[in-house]
PDB file of N, CA and C in Angstrom:
ATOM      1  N   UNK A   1    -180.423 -61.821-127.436  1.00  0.00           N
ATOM      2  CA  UNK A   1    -181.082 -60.623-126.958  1.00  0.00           C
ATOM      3  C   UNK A   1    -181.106 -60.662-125.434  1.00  0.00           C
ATOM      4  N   UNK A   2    -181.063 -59.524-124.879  1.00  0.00           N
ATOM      5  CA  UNK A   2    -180.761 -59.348-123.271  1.00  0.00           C
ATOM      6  C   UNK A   2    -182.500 -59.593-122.475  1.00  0.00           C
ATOM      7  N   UNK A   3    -182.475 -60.293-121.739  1.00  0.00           N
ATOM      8  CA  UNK A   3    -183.415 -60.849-121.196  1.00  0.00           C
ATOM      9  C   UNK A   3    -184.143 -59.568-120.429  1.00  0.00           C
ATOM     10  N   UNK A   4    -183.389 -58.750-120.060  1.00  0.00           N
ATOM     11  CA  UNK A   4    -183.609 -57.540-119.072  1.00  0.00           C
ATOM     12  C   UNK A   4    -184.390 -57.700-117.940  1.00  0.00           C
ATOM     13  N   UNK A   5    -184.281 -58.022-117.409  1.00  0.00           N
ATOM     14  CA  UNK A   5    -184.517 -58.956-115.803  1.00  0.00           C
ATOM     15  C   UNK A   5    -185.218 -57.682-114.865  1.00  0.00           C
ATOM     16  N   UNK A   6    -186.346 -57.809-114.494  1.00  0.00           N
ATOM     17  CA  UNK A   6    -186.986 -57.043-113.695  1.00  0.00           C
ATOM     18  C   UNK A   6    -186.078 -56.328-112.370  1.00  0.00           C
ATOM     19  N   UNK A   7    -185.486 -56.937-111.824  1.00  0.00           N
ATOM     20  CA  UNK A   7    -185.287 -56.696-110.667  1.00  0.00           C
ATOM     21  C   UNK A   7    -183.544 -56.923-110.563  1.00  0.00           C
ATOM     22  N   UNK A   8    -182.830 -56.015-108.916  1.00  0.00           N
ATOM     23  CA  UNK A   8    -181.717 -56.529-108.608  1.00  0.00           C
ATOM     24  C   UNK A   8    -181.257 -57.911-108.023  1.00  0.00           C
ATOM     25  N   UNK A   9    -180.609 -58.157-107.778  1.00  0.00           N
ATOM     26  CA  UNK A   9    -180.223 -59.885-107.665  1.00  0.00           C
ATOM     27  C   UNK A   9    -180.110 -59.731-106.152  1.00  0.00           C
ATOM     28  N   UNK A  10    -179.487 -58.356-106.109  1.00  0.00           N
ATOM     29  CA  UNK A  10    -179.382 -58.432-104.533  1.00  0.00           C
ATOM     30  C   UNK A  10    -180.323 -57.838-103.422  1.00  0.00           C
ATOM     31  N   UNK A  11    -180.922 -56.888-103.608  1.00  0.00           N
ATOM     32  CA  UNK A  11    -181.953 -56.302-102.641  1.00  0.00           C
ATOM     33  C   UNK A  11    -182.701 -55.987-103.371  1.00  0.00           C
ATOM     34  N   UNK A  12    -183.249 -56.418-104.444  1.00  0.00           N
ATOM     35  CA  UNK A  12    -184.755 -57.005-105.145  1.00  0.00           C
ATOM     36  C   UNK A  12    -185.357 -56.016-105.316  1.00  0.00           C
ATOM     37  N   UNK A  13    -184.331 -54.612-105.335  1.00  0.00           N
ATOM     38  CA  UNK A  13    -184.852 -53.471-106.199  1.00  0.00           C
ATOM     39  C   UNK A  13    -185.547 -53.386-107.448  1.00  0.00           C
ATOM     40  N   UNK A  14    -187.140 -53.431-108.016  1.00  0.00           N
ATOM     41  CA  UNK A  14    -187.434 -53.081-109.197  1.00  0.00           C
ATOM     42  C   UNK A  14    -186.131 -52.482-109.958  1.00  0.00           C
ATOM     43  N   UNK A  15    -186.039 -53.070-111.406  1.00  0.00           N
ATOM     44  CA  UNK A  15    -185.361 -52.388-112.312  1.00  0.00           C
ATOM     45  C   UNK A  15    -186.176 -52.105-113.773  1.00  0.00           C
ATOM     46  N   UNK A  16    -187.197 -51.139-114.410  1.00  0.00           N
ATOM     47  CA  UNK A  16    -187.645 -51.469-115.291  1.00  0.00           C
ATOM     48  C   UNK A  16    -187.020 -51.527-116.239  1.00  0.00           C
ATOM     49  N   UNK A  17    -187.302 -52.245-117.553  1.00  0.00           N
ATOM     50  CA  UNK A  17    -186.554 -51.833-118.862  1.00  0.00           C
ATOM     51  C   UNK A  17    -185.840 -50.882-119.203  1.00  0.00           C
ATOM     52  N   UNK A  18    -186.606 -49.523-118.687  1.00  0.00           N
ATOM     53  CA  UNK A  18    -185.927 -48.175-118.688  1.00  0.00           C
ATOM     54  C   UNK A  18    -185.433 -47.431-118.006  1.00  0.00           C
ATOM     55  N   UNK A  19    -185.241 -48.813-117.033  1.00  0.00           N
ATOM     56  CA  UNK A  19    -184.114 -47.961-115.561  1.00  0.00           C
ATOM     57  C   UNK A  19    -182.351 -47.837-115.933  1.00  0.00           C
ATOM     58  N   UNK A  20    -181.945 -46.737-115.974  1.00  0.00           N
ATOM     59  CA  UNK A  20    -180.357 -46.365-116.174  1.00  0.00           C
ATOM     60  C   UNK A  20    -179.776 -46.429-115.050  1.00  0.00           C
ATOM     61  N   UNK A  21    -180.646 -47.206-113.953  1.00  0.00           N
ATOM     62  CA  UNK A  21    -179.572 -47.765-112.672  1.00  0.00           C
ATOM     63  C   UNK A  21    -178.856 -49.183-112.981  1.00  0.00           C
ATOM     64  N   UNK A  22    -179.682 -49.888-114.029  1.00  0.00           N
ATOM     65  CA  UNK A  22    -179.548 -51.374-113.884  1.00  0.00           C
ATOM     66  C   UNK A  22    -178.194 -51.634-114.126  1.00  0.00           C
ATOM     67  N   UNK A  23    -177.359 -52.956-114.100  1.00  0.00           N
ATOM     68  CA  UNK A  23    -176.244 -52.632-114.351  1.00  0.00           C
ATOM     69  C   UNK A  23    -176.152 -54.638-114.095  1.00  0.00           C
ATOM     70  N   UNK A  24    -175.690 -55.339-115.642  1.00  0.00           N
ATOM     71  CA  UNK A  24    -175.507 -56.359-115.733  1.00  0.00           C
ATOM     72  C   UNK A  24    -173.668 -57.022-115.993  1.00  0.00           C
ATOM     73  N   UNK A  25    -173.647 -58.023-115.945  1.00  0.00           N
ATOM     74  CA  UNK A  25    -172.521 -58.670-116.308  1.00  0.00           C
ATOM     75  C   UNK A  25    -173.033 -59.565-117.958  1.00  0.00           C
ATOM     76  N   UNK A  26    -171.780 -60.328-117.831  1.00  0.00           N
ATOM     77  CA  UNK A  26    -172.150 -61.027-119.697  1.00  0.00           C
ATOM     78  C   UNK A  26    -173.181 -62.187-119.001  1.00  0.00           C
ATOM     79  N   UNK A  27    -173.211 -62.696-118.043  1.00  0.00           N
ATOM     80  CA  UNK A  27    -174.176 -63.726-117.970  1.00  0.00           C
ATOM     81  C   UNK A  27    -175.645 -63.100-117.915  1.00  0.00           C
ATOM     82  N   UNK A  28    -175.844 -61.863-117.776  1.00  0.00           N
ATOM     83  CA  UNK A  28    -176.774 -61.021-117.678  1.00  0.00           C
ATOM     84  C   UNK A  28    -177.405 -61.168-115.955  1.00  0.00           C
ATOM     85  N   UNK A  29    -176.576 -61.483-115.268  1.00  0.00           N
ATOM     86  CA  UNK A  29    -176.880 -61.418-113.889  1.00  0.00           C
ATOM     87  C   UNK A  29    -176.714 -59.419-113.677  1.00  0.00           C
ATOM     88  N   UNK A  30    -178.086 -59.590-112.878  1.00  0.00           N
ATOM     89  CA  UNK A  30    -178.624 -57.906-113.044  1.00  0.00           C
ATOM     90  C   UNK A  30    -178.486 -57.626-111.693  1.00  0.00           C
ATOM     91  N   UNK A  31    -178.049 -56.717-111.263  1.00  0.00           N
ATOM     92  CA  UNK A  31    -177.892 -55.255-110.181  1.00  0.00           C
ATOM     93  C   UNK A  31    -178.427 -54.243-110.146  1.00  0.00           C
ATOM     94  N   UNK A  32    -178.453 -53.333-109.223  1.00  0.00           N
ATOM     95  CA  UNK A  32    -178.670 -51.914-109.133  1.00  0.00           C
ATOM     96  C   UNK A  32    -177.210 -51.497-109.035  1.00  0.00           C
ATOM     97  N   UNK A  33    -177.021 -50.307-109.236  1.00  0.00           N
ATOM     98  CA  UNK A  33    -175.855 -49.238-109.324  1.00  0.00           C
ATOM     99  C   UNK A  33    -175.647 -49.089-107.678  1.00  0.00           C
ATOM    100  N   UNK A  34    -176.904 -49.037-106.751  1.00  0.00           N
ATOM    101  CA  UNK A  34    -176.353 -48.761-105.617  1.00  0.00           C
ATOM    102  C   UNK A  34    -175.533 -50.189-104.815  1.00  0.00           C
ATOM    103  N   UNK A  35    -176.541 -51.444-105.221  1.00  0.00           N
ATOM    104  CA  UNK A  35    -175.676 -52.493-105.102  1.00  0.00           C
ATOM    105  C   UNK A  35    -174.313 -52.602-105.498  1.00  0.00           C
ATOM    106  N   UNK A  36    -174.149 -52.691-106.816  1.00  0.00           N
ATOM    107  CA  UNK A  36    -172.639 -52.855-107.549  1.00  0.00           C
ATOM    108  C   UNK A  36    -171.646 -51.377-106.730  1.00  0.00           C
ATOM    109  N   UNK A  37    -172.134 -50.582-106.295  1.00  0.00           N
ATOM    110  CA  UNK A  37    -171.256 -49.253-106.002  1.00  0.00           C
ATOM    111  C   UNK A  37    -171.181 -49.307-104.253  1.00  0.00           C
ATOM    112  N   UNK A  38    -171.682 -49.987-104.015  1.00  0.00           N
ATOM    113  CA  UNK A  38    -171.639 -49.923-102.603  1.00  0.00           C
ATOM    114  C   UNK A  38    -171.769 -51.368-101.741  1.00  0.00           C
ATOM    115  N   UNK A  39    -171.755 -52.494-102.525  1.00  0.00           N
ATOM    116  CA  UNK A  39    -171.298 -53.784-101.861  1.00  0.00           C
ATOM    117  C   UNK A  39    -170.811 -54.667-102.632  1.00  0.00           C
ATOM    118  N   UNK A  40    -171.183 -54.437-103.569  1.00  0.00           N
ATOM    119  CA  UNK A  40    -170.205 -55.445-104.691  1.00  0.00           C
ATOM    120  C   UNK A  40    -168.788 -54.969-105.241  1.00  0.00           C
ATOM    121  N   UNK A  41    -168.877 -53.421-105.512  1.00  0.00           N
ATOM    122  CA  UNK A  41    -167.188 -53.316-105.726  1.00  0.00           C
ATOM    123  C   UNK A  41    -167.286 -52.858-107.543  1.00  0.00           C
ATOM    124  N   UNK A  42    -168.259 -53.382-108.004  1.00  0.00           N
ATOM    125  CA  UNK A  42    -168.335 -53.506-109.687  1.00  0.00           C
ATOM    126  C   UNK A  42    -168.195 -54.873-109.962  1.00  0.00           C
ATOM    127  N   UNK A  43    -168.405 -55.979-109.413  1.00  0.00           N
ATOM    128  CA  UNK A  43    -167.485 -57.274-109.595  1.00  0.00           C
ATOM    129  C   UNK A  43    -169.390 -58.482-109.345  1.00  0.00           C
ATOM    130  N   UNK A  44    -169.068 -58.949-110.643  1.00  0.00           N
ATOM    131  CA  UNK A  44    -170.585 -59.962-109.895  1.00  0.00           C
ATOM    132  C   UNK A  44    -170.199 -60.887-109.520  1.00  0.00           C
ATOM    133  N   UNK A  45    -171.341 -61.251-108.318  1.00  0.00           N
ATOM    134  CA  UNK A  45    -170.905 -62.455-106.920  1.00  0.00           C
ATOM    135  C   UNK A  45    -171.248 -63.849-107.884  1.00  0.00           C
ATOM    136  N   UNK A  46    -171.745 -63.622-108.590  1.00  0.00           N
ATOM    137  CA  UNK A  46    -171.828 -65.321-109.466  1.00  0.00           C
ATOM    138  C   UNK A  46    -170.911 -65.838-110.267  1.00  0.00           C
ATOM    139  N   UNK A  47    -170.198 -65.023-111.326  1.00  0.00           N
ATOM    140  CA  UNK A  47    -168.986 -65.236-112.165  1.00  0.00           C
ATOM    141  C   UNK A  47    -167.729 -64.352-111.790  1.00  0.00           C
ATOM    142  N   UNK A  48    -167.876 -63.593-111.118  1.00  0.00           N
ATOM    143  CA  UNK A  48    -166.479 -62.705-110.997  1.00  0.00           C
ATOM    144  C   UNK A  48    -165.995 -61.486-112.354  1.00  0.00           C
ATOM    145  N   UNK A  49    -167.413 -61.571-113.215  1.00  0.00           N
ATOM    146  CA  UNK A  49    -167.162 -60.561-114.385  1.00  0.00           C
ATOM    147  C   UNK A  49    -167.519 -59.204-113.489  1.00  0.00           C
ATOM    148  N   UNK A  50    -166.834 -58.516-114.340  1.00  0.00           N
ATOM    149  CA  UNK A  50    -167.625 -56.965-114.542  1.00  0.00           C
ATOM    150  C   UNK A  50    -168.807 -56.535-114.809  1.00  0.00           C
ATOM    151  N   UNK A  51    -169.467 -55.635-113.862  1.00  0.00           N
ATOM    152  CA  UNK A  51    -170.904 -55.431-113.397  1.00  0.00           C
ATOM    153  C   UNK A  51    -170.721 -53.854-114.516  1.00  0.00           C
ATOM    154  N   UNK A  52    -171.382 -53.552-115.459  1.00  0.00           N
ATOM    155  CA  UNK A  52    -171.945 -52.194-116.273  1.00  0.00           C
ATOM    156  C   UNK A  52    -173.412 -51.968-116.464  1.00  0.00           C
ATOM    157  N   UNK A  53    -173.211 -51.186-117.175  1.00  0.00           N
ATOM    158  CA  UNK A  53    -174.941 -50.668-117.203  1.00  0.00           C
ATOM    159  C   UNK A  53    -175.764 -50.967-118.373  1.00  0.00           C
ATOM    160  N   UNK A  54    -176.763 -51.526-118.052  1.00  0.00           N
ATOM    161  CA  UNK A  54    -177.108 -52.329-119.052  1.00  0.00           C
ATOM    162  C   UNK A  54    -178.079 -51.318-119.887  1.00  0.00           C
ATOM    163  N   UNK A  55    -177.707 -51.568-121.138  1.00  0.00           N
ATOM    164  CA  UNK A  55    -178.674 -50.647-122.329  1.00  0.00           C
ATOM    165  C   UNK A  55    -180.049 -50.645-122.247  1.00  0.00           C
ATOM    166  N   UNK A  56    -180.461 -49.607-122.320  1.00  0.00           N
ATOM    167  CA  UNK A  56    -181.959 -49.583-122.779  1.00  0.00           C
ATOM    168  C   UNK A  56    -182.532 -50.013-124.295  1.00  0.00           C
ATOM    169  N   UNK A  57    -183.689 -50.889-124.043  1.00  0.00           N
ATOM    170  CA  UNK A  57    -184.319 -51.135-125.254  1.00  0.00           C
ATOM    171  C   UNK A  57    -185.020 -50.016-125.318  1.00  0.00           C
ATOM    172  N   UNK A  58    -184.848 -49.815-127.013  1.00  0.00           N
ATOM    173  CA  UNK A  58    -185.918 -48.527-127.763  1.00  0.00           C
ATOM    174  C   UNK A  58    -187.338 -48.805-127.678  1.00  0.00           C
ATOM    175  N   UNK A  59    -188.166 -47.953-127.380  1.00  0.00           N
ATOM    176  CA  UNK A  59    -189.688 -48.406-126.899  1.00  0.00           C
ATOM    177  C   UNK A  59    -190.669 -49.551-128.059  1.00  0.00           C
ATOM    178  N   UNK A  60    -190.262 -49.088-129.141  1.00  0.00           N
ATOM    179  CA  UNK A  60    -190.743 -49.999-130.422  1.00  0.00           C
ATOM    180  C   UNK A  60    -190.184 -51.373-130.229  1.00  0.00           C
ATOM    181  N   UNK A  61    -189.081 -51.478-129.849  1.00  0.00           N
ATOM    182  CA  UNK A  61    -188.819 -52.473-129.813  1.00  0.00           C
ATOM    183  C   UNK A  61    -189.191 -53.317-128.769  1.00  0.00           C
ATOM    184  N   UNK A  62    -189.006 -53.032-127.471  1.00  0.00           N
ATOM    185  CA  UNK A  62    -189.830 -53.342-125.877  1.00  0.00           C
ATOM    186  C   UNK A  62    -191.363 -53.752-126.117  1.00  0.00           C
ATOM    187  N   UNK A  63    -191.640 -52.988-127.367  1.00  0.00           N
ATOM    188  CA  UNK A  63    -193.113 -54.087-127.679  1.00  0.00           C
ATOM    189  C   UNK A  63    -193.053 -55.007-128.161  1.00  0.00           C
ATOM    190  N   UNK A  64    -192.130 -54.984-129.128  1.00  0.00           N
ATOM    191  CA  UNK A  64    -191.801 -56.478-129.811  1.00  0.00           C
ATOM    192  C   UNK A  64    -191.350 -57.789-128.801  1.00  0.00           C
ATOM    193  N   UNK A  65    -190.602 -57.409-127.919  1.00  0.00           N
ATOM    194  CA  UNK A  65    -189.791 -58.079-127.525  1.00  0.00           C
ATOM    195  C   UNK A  65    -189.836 -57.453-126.348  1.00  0.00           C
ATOM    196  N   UNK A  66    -190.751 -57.976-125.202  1.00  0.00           N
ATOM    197  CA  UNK A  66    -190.872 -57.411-123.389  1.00  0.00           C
ATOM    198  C   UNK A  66    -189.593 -57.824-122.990  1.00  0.00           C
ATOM    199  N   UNK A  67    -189.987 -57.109-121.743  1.00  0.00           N
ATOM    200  CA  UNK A  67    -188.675 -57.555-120.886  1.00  0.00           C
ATOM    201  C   UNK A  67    -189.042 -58.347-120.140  1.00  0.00           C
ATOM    202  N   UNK A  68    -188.098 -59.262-119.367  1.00  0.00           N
ATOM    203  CA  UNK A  68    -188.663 -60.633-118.679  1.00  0.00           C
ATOM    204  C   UNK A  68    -189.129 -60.476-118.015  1.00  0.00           C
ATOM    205  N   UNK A  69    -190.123 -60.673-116.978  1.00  0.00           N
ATOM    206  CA  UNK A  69    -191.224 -60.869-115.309  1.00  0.00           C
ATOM    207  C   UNK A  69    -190.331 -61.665-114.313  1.00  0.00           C
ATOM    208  N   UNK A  70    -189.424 -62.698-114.599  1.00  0.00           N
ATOM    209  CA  UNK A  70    -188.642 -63.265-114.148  1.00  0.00           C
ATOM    210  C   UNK A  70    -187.851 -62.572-113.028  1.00  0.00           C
ATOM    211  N   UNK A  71    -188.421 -62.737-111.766  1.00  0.00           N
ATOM    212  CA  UNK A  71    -186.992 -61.953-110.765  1.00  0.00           C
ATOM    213  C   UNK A  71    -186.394 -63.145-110.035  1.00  0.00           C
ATOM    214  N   UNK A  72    -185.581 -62.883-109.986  1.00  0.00           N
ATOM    215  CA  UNK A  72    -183.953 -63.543-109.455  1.00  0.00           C
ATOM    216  C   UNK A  72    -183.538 -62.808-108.607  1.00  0.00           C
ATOM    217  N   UNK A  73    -183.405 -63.644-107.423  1.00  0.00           N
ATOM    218  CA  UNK A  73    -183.192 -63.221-106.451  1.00  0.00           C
ATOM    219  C   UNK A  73    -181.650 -64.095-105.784  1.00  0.00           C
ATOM    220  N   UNK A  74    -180.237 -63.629-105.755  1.00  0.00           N
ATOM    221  CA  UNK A  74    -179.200 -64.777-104.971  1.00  0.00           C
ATOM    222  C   UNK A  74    -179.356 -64.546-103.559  1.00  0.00           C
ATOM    223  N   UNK A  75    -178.602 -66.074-103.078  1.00  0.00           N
ATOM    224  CA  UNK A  75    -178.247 -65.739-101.734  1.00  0.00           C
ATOM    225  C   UNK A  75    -176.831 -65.488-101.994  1.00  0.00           C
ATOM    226  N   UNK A  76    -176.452 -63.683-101.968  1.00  0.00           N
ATOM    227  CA  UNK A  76    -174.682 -63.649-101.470  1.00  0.00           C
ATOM    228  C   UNK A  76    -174.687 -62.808-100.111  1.00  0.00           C
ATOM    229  N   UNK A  77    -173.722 -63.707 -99.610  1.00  0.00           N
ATOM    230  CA  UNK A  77    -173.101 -63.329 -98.111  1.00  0.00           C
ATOM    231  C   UNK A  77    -173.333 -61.380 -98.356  1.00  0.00           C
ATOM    232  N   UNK A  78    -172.630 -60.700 -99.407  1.00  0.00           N
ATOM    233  CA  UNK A  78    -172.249 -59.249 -99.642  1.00  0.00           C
ATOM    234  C   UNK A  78    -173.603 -58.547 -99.528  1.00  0.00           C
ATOM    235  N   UNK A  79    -174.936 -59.304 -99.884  1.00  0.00           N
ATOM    236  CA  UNK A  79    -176.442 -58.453-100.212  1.00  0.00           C
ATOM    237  C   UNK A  79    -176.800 -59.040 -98.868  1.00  0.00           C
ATOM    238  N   UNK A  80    -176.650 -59.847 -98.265  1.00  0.00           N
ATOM    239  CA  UNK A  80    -177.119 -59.972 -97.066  1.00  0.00           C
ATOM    240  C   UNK A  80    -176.990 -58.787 -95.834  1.00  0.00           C
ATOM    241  N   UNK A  81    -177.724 -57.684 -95.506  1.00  0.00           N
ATOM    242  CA  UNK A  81    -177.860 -56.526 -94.787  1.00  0.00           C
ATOM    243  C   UNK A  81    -179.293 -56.235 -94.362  1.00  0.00           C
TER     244      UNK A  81
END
């Protein structure tokens, strides 16, 4: 199950559960859309996968199963601005 990670990795934009900006790779390293579209390229700085948009959990379920508090924050040269 997708951890859904509060925040962007790179400029530590809030992302809530039900944000349709968020936008992960398979390691579930999380972005914003303006990050991935405007300094990353679509490409994540940790594995080199493909950055998409990560699904929303259905609200019934988001109770069952929160989304993480956990923010992650990298140091990449590209978010550095």
């Amino acid at each position: 199950m997708l951890s859904l990670r509060p925040n962007c990795e790179c400029c530590d934009r809030d992302l809530p559960a039900t944000s349709l900006e968020a936008r992960i790779c398979t390691f579930e390293c999380t972005f914003c859309a303006d990050c991935v579209d405007n300094r990353l390229g679509g490409v994540c700085p940790n594995c080199a996968g493909e950055l998409v948009r990560r699904p929303v959990r259905p609200a019934a379920a988001l109770l069952r199963h929160p989304a993480s508090t956990e923010r992650v924050v990298g140091r990449h040269a590209t978010c550095a601005a």
